[in-house]
C-alpha atoms as a PDB file:
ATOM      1  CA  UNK A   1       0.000   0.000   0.000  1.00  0.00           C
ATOM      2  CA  UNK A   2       1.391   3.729  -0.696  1.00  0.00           C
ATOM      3  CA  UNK A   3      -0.080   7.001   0.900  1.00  0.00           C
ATOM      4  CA  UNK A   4      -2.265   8.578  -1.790  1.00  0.00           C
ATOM      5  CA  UNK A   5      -3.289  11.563   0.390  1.00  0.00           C
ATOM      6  CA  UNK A   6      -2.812  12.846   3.246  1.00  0.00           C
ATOM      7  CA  UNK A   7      -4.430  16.347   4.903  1.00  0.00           C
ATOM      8  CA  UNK A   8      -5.876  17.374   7.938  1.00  0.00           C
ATOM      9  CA  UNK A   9      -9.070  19.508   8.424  1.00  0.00           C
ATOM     10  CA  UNK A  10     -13.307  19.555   8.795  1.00  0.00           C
ATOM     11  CA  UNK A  11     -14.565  17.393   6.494  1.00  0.00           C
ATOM     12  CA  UNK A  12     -18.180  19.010   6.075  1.00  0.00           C
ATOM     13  CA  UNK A  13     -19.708  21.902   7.961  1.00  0.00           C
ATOM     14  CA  UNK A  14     -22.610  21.039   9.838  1.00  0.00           C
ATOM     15  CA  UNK A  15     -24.860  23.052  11.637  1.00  0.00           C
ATOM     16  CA  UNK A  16     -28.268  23.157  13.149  1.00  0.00           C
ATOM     17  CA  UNK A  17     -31.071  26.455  12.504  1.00  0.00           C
ATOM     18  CA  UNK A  18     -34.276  26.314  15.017  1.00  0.00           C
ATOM     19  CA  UNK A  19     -37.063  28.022  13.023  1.00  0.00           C
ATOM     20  CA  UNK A  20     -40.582  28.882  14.124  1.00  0.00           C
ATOM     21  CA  UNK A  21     -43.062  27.814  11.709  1.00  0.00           C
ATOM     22  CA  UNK A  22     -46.505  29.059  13.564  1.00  0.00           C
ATOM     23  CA  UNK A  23     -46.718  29.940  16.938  1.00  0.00           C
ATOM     24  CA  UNK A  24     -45.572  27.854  19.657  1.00  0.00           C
ATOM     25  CA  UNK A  25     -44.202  25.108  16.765  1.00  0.00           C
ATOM     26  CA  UNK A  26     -40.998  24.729  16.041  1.00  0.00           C
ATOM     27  CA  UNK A  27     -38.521  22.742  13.363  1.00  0.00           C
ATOM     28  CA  UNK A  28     -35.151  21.944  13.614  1.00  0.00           C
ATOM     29  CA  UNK A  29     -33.385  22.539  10.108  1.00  0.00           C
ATOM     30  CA  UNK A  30     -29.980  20.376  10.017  1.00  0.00           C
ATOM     31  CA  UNK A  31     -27.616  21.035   7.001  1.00  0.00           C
ATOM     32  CA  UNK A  32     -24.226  19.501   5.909  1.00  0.00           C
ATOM     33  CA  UNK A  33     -21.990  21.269   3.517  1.00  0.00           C
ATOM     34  CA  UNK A  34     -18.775  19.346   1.872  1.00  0.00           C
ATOM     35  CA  UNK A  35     -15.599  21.539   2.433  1.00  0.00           C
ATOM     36  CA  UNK A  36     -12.989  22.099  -0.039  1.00  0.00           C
ATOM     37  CA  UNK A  37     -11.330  18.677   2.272  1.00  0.00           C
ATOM     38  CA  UNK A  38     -13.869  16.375   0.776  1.00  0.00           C
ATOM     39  CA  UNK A  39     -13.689  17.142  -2.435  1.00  0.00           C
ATOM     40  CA  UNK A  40      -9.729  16.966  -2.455  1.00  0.00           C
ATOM     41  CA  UNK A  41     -10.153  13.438  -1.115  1.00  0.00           C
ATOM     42  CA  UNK A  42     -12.812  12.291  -3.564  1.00  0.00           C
ATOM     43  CA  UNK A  43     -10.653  13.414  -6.410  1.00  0.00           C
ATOM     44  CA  UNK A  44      -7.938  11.394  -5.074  1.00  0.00           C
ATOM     45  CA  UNK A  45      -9.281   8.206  -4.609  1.00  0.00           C
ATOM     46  CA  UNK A  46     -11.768   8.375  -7.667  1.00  0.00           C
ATOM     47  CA  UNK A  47     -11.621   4.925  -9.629  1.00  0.00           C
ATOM     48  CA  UNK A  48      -9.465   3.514  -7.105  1.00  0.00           C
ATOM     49  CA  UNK A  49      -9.972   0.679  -4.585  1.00  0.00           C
ATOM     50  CA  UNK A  50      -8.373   2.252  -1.247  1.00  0.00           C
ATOM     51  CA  UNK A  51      -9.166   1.848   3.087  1.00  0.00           C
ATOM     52  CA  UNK A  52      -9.940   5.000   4.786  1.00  0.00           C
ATOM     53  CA  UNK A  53      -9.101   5.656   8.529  1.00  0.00           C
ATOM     54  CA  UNK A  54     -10.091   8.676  10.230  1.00  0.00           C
ATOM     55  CA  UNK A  55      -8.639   9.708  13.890  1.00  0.00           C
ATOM     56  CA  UNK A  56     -10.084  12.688  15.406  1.00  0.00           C
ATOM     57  CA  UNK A  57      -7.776  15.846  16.033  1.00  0.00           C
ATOM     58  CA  UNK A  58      -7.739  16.900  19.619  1.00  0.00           C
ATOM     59  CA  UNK A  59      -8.308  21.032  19.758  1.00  0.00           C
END
């Protein structure tokens, strides 16, 4: 196995909006966004059979 790519970052941007529809009622909206990280990957493994492991960075 060789390294095909290697980077570290947030993979998508999530976040959560509360809105009020009608009085009293509310819905939570949830949305994901790809960052410019998961597209960089996805070109780099395109059309190729690889394993993926994913650690979480301490802050």
């Amino acid at each position: 196995m060789k390294e095909l790519f290697s980077a570290e970052g947030v993979f998508v941007k999530y976040s959560e909006n509360e809105v009020e529809i009608r009085p009293g009622d509310r819905l939570v909206h949830k949305s994901e966004e790809p960052t410019e990280l998961w597209w960089r990957l996805k070109e780099a493994i395109k059309g190729k059979r690889v394993r993926i492991v994913v650690y979480e960075v301490e802050e």
